[in-house]
PDB file of N, CA and C in Angstrom:
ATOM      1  N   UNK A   1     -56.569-127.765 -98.762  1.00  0.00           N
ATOM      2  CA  UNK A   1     -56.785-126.390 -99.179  1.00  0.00           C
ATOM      3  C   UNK A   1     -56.501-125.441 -98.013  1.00  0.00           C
ATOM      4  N   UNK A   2     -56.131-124.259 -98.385  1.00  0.00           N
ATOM      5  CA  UNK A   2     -55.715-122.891 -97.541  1.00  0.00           C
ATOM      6  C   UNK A   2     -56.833-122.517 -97.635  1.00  0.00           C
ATOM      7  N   UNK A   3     -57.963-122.223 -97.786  1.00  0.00           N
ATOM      8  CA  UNK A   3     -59.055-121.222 -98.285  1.00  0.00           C
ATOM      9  C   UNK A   3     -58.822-120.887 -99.546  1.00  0.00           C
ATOM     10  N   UNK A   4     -59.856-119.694 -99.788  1.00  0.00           N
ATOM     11  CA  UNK A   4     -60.704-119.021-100.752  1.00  0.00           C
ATOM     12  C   UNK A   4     -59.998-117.726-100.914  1.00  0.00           C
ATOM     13  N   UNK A   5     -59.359-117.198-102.513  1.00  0.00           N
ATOM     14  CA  UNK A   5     -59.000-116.194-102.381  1.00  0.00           C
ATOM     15  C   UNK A   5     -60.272-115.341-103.070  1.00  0.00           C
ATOM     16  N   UNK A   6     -60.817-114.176-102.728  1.00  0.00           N
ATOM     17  CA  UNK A   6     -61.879-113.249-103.103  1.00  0.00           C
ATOM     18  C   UNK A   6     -61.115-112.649-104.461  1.00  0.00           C
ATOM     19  N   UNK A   7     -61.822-112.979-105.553  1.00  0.00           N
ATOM     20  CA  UNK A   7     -61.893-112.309-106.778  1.00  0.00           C
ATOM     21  C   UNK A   7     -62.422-111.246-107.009  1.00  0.00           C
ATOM     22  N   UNK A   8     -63.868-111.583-107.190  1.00  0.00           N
ATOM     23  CA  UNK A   8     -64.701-110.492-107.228  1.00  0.00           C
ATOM     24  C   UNK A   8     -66.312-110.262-105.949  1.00  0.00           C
ATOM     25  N   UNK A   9     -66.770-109.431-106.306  1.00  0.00           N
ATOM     26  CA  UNK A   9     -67.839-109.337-105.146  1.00  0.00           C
ATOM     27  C   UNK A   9     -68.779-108.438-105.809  1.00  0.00           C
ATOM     28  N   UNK A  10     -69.808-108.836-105.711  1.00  0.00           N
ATOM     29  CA  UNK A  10     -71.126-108.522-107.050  1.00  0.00           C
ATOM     30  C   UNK A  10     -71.391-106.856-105.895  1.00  0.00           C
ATOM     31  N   UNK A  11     -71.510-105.612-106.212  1.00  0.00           N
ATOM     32  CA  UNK A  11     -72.255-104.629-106.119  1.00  0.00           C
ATOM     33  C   UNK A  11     -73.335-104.772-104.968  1.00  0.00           C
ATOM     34  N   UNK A  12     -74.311-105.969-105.692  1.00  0.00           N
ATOM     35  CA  UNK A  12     -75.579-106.381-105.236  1.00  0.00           C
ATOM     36  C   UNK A  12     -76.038-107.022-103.898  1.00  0.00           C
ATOM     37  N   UNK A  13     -76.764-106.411-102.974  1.00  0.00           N
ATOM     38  CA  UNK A  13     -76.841-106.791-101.836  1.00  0.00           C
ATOM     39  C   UNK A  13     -76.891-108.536-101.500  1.00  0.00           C
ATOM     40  N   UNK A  14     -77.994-108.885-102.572  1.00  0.00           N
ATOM     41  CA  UNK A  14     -77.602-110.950-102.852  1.00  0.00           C
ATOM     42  C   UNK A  14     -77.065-111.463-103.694  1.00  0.00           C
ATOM     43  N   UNK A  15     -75.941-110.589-103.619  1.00  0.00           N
ATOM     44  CA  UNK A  15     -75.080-110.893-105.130  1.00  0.00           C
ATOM     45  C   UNK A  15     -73.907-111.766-105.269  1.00  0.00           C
ATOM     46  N   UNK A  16     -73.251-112.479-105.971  1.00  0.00           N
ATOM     47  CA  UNK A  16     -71.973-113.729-104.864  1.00  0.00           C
ATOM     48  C   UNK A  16     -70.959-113.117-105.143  1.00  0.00           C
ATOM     49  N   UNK A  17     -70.314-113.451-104.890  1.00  0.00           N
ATOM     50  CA  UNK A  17     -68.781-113.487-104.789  1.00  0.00           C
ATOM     51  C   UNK A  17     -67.933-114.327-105.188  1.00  0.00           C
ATOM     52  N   UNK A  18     -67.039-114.327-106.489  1.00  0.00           N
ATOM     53  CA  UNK A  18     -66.019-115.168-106.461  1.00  0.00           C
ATOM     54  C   UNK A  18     -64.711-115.334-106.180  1.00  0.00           C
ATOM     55  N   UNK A  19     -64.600-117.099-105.963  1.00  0.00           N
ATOM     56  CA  UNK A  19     -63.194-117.462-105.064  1.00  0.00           C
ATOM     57  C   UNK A  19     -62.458-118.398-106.031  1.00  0.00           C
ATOM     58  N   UNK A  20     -61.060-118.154-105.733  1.00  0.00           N
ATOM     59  CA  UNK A  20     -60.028-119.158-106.409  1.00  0.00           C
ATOM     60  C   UNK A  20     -59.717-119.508-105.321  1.00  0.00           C
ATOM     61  N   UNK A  21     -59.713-121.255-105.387  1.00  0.00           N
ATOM     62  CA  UNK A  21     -58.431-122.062-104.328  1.00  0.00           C
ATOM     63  C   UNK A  21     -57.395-121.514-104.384  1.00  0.00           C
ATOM     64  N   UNK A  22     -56.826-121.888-102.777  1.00  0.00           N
ATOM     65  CA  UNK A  22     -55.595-121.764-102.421  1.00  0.00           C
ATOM     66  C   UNK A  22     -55.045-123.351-101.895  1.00  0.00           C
ATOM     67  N   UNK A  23     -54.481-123.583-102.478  1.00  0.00           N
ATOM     68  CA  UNK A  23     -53.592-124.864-101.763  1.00  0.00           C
ATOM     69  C   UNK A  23     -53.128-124.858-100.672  1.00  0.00           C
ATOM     70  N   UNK A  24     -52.910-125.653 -99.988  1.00  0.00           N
ATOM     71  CA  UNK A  24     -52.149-125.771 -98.735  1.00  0.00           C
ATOM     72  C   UNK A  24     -50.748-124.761 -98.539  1.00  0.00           C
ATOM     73  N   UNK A  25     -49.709-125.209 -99.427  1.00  0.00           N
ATOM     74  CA  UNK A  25     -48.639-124.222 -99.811  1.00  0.00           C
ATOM     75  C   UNK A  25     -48.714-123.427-100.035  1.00  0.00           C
ATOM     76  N   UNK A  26     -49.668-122.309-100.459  1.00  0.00           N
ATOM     77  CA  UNK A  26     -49.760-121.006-101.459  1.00  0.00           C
ATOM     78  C   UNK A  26     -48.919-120.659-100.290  1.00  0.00           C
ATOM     79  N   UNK A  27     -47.711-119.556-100.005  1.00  0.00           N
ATOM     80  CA  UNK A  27     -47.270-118.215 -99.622  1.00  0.00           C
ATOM     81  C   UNK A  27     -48.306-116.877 -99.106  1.00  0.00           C
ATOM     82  N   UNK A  28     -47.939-116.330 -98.630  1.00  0.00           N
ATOM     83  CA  UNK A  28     -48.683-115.346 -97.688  1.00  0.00           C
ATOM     84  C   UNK A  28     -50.301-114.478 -98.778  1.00  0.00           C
ATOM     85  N   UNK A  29     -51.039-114.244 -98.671  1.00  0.00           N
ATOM     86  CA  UNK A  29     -51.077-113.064 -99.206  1.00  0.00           C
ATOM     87  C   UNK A  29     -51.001-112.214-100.033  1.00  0.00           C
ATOM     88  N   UNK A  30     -50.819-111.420-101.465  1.00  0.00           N
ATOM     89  CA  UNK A  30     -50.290-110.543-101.818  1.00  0.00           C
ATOM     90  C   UNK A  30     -51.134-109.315-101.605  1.00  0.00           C
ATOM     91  N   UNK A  31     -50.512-108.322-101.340  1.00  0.00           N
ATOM     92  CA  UNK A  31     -51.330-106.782-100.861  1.00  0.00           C
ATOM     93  C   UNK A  31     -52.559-106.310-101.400  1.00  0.00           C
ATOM     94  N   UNK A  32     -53.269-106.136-100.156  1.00  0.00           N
ATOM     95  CA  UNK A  32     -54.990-106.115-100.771  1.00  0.00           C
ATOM     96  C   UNK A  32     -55.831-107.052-100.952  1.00  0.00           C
ATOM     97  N   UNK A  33     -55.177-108.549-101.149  1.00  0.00           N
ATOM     98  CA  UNK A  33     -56.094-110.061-101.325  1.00  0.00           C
ATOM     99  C   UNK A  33     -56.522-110.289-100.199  1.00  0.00           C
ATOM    100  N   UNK A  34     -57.940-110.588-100.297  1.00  0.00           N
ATOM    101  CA  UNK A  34     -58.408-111.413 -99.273  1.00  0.00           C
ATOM    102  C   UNK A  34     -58.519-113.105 -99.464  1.00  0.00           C
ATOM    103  N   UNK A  35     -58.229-113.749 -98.453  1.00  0.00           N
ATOM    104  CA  UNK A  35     -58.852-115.035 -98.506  1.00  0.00           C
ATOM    105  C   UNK A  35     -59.671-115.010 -97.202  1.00  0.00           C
ATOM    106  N   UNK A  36     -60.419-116.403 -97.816  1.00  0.00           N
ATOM    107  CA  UNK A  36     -61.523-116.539 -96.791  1.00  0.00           C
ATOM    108  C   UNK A  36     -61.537-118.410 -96.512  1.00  0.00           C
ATOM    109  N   UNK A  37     -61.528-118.710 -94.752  1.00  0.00           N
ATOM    110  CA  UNK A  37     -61.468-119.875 -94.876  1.00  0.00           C
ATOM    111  C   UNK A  37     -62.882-120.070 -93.576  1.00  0.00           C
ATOM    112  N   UNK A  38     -63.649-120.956 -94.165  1.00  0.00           N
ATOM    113  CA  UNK A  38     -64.463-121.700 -93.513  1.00  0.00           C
ATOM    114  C   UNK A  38     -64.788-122.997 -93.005  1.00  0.00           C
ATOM    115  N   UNK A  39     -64.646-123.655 -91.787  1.00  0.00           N
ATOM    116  CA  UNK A  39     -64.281-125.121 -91.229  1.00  0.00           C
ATOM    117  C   UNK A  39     -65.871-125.203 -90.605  1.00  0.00           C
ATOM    118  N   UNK A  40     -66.580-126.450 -90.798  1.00  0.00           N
ATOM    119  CA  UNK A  40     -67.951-126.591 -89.304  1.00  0.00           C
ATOM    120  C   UNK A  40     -67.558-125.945 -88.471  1.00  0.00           C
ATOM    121  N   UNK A  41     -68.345-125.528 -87.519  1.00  0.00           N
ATOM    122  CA  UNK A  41     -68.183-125.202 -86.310  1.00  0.00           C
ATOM    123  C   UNK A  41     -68.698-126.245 -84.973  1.00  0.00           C
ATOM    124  N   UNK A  42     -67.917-125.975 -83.896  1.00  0.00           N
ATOM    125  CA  UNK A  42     -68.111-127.249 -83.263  1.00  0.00           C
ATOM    126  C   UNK A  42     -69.690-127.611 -83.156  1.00  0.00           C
ATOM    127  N   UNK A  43     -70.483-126.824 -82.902  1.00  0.00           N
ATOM    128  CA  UNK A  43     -71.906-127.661 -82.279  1.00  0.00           C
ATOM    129  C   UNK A  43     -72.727-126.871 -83.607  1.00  0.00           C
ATOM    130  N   UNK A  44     -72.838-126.081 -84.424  1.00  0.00           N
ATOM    131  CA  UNK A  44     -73.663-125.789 -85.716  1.00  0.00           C
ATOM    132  C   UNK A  44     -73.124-124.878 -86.361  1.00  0.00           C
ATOM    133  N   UNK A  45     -73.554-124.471 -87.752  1.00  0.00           N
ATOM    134  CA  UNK A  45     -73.009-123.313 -88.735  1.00  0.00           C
ATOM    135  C   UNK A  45     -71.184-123.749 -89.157  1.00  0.00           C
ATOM    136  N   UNK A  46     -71.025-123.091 -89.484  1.00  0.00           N
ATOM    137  CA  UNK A  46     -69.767-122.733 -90.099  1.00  0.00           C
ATOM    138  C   UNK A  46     -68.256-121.801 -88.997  1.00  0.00           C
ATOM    139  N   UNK A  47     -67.296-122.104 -88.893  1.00  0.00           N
ATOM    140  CA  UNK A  47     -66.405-120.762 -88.123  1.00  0.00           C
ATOM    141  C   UNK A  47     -65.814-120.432 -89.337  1.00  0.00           C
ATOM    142  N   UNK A  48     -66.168-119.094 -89.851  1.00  0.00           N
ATOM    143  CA  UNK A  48     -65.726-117.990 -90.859  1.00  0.00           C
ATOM    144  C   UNK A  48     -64.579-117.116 -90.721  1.00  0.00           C
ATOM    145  N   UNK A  49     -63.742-116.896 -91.566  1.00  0.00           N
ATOM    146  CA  UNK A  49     -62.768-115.895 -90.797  1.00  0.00           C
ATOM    147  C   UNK A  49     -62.055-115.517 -92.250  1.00  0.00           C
ATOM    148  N   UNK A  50     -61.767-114.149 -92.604  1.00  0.00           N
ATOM    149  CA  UNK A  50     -61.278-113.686 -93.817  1.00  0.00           C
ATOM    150  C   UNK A  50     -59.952-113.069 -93.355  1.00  0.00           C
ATOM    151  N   UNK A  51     -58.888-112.949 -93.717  1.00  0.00           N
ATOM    152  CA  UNK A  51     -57.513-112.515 -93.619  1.00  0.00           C
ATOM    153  C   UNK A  51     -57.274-111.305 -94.869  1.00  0.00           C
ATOM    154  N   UNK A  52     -56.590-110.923 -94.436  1.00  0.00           N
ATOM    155  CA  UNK A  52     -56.354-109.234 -95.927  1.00  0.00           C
ATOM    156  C   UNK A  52     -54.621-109.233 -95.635  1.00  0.00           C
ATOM    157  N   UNK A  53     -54.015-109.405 -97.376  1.00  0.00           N
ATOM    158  CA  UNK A  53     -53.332-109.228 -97.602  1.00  0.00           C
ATOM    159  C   UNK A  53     -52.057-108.009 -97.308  1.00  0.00           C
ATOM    160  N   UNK A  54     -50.956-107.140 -96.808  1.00  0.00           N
ATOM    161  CA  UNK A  54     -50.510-106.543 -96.305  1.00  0.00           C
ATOM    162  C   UNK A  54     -49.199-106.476 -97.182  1.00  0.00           C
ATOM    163  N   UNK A  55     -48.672-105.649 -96.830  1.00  0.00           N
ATOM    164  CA  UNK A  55     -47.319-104.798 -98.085  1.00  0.00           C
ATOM    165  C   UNK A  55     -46.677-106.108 -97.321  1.00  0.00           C
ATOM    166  N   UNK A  56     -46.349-106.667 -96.009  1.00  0.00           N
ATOM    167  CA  UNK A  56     -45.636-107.393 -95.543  1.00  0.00           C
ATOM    168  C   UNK A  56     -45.829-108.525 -94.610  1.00  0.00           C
ATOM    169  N   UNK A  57     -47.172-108.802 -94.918  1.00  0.00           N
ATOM    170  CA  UNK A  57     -47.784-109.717 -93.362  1.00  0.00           C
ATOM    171  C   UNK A  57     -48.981-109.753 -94.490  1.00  0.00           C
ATOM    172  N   UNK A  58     -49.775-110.909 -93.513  1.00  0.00           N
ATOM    173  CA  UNK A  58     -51.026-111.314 -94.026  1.00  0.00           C
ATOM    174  C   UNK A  58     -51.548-111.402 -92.250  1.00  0.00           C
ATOM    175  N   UNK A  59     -53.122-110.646 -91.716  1.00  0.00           N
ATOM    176  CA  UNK A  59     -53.747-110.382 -91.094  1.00  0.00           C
ATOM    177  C   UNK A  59     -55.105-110.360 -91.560  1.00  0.00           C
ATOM    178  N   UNK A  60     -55.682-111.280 -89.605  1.00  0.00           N
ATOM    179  CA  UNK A  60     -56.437-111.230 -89.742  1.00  0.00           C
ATOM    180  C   UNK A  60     -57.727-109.978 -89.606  1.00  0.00           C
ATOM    181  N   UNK A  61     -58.971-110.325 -90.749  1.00  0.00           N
ATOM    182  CA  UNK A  61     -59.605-108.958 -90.890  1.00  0.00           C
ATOM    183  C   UNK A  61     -61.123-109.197 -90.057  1.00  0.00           C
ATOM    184  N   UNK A  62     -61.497-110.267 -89.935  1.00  0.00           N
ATOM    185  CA  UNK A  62     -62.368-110.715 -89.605  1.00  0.00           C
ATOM    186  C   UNK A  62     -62.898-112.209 -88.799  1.00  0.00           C
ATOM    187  N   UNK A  63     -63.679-112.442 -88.367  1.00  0.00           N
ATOM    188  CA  UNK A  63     -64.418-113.928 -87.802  1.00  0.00           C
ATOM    189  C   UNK A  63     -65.782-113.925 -87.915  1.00  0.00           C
ATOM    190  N   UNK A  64     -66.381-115.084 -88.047  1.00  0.00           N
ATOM    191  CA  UNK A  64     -67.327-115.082 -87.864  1.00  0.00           C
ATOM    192  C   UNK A  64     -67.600-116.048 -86.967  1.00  0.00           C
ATOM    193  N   UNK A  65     -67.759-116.501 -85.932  1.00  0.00           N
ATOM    194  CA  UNK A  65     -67.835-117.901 -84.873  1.00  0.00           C
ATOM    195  C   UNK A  65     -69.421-118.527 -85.418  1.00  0.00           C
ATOM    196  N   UNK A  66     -69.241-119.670 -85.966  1.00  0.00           N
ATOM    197  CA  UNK A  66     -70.994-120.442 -85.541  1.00  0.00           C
ATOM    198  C   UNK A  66     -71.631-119.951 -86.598  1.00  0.00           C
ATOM    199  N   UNK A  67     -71.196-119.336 -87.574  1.00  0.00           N
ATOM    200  CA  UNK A  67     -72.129-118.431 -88.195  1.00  0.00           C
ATOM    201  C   UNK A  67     -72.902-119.635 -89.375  1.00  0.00           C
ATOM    202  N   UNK A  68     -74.421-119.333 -89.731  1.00  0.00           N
ATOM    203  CA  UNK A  68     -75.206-119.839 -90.089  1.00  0.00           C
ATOM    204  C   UNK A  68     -74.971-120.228 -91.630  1.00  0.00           C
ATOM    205  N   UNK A  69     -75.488-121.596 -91.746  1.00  0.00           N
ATOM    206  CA  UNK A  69     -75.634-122.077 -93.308  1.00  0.00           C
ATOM    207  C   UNK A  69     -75.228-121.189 -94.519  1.00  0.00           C
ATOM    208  N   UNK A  70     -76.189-119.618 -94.392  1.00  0.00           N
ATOM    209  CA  UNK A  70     -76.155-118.689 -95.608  1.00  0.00           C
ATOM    210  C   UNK A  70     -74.874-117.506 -95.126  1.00  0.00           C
ATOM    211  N   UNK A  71     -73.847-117.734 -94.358  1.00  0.00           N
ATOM    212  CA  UNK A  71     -73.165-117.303 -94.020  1.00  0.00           C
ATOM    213  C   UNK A  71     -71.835-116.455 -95.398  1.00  0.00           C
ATOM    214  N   UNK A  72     -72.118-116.872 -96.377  1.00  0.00           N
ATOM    215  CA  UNK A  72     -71.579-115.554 -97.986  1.00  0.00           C
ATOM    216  C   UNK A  72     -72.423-114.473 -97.324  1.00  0.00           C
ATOM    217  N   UNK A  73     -73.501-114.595 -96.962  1.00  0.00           N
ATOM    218  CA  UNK A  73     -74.950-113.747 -97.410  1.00  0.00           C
ATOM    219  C   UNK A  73     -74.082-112.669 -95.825  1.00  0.00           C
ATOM    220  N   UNK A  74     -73.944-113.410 -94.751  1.00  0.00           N
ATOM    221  CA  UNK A  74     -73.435-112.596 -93.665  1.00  0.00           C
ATOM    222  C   UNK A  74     -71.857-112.170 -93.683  1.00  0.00           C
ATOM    223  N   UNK A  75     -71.305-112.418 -94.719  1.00  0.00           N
ATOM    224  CA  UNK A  75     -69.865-111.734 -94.754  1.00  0.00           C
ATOM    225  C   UNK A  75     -69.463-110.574 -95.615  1.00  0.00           C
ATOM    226  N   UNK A  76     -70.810-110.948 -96.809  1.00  0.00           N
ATOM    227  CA  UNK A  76     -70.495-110.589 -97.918  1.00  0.00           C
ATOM    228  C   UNK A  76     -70.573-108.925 -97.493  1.00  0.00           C
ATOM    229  N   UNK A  77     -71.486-108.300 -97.323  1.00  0.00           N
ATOM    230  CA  UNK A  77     -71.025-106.860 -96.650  1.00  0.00           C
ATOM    231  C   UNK A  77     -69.521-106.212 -96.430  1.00  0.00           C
ATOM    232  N   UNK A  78     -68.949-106.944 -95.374  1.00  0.00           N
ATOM    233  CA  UNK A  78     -67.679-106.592 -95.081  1.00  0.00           C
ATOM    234  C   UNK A  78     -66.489-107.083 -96.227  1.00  0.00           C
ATOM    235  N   UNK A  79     -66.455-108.474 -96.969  1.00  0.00           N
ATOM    236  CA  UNK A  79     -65.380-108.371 -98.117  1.00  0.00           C
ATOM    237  C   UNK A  79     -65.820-107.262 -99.635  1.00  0.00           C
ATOM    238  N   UNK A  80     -67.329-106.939 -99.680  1.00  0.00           N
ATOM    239  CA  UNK A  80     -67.591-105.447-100.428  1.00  0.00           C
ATOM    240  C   UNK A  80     -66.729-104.357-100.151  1.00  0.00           C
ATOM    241  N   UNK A  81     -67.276-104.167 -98.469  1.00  0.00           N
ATOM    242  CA  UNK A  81     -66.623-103.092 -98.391  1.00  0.00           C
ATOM    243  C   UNK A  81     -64.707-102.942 -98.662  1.00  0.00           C
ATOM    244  N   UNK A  82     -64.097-103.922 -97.637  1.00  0.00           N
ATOM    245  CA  UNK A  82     -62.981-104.224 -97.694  1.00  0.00           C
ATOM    246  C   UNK A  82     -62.344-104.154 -99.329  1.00  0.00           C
ATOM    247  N   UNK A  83     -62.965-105.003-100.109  1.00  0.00           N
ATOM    248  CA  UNK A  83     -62.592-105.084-101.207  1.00  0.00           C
ATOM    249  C   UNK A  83     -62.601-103.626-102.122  1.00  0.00           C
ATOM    250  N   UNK A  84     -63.502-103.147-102.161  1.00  0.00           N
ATOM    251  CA  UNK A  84     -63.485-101.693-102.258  1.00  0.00           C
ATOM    252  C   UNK A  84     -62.433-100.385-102.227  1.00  0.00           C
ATOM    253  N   UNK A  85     -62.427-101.000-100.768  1.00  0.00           N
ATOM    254  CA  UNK A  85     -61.272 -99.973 -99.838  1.00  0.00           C
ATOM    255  C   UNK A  85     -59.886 -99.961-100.735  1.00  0.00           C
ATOM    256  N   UNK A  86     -59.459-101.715-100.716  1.00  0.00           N
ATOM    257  CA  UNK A  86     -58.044-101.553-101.144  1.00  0.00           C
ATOM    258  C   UNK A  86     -57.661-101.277-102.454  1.00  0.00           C
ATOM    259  N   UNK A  87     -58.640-101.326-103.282  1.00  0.00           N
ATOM    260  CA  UNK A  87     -58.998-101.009-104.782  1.00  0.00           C
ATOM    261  C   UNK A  87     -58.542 -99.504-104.634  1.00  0.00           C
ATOM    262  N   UNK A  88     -59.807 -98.811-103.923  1.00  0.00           N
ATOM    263  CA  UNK A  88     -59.344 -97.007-103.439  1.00  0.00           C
ATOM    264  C   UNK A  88     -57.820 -96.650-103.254  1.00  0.00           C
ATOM    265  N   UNK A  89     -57.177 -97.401-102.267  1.00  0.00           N
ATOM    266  CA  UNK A  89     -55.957 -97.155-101.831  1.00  0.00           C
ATOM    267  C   UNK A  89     -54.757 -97.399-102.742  1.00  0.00           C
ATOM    268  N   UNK A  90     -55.229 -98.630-103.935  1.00  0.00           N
ATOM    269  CA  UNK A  90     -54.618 -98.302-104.595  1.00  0.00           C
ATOM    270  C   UNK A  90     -54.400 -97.585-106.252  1.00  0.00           C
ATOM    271  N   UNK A  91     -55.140 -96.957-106.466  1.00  0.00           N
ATOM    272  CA  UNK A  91     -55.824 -95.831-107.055  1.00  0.00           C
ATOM    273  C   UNK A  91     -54.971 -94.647-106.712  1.00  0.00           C
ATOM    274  N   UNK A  92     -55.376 -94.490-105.242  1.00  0.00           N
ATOM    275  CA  UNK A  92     -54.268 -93.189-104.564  1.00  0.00           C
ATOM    276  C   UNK A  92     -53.005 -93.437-104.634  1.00  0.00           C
ATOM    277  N   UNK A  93     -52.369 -94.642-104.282  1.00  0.00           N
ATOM    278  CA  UNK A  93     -51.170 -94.876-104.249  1.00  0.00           C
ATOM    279  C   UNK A  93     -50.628 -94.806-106.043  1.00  0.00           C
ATOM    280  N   UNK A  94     -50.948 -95.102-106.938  1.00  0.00           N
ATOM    281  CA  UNK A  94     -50.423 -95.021-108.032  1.00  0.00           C
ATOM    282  C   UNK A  94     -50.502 -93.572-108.271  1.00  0.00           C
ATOM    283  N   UNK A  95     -51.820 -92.948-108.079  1.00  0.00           N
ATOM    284  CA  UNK A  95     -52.029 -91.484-108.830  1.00  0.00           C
ATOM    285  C   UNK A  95     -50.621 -90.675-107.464  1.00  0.00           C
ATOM    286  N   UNK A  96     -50.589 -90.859-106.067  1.00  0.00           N
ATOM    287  CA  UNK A  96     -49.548 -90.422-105.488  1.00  0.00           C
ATOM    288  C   UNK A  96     -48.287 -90.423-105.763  1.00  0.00           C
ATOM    289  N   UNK A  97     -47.932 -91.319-106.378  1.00  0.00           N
ATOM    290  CA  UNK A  97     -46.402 -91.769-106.984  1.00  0.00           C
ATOM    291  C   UNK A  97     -46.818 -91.185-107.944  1.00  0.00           C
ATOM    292  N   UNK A  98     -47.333 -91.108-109.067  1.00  0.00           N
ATOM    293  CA  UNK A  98     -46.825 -90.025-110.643  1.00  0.00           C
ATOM    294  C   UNK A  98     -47.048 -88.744-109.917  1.00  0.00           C
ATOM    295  N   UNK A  99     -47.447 -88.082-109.228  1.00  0.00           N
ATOM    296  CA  UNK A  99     -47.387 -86.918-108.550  1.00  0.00           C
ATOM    297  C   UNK A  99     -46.351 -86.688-108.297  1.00  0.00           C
ATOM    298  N   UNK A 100     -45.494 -87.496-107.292  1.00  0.00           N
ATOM    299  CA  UNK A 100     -44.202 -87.539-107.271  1.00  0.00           C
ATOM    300  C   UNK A 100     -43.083 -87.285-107.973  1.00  0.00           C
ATOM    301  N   UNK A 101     -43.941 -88.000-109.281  1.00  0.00           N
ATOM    302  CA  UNK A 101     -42.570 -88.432-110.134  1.00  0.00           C
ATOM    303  C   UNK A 101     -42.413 -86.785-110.566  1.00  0.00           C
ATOM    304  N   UNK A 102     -44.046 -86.271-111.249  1.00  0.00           N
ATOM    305  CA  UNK A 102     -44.055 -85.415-111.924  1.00  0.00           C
ATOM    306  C   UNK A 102     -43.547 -83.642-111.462  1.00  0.00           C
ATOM    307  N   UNK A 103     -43.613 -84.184-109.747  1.00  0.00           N
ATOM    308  CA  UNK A 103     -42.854 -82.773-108.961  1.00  0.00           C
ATOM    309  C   UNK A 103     -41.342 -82.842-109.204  1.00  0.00           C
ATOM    310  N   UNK A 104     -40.642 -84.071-109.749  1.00  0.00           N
ATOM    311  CA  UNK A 104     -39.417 -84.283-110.206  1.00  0.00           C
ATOM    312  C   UNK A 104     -38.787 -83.048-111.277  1.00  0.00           C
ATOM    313  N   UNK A 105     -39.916 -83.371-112.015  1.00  0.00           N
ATOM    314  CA  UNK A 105     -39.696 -82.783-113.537  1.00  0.00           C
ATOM    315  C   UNK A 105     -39.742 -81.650-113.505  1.00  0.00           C
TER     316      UNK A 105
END
């Protein structure tokens, strides 16, 4: 497996989050996706680290080093917010383009 791609992300401060596998092969990314991959960490917890999708690259957005057992519970904040964000951006970006179109006309 590649990691975890982020579906959805509950509102709710202890709320989960769901993930679809990624296979080994999946291809980069598509704009706005996050995945999330988590390996042990050498001496306890988990090493966490989420990547965000890009018009042309896939980058990383985050780490978590060592981070503890309930470690959804410590990420989940930042793929809310994140997840959020690119939702927003693309909202603007569609309503920006018919703006466009419509200064055409």
């Amino acid at each position: 497996m590649r990691g975890a791609v982020v579906q959805r992300v509950s509102a709710l401060p202890e709320g989960p989050f769901d993930v679809s596998w990624l296979p080994a092969g999946t291809p980069e990314l598509p704009l706005g996706r996050l995945r999330l991959l988590w390996e042990p960490a050498s001496r306890a917890g988990w090493d966490v680290t989420a990547h965000l999708g890009l018009a042309t690259t896939e980058v990383l957005l985050a780490s978590w080093p060592a981070a503890p057992d309930d470690w959804p519970r410590l990420v989940r904040p930042t793929i809310h917010e994140v997840t959020g964000l690119c939702a927003a951006l693309a909202v603007a970006t569609v309503a920006l383009d018919l703006s466009n179109r419509l200064a055409e006309v």
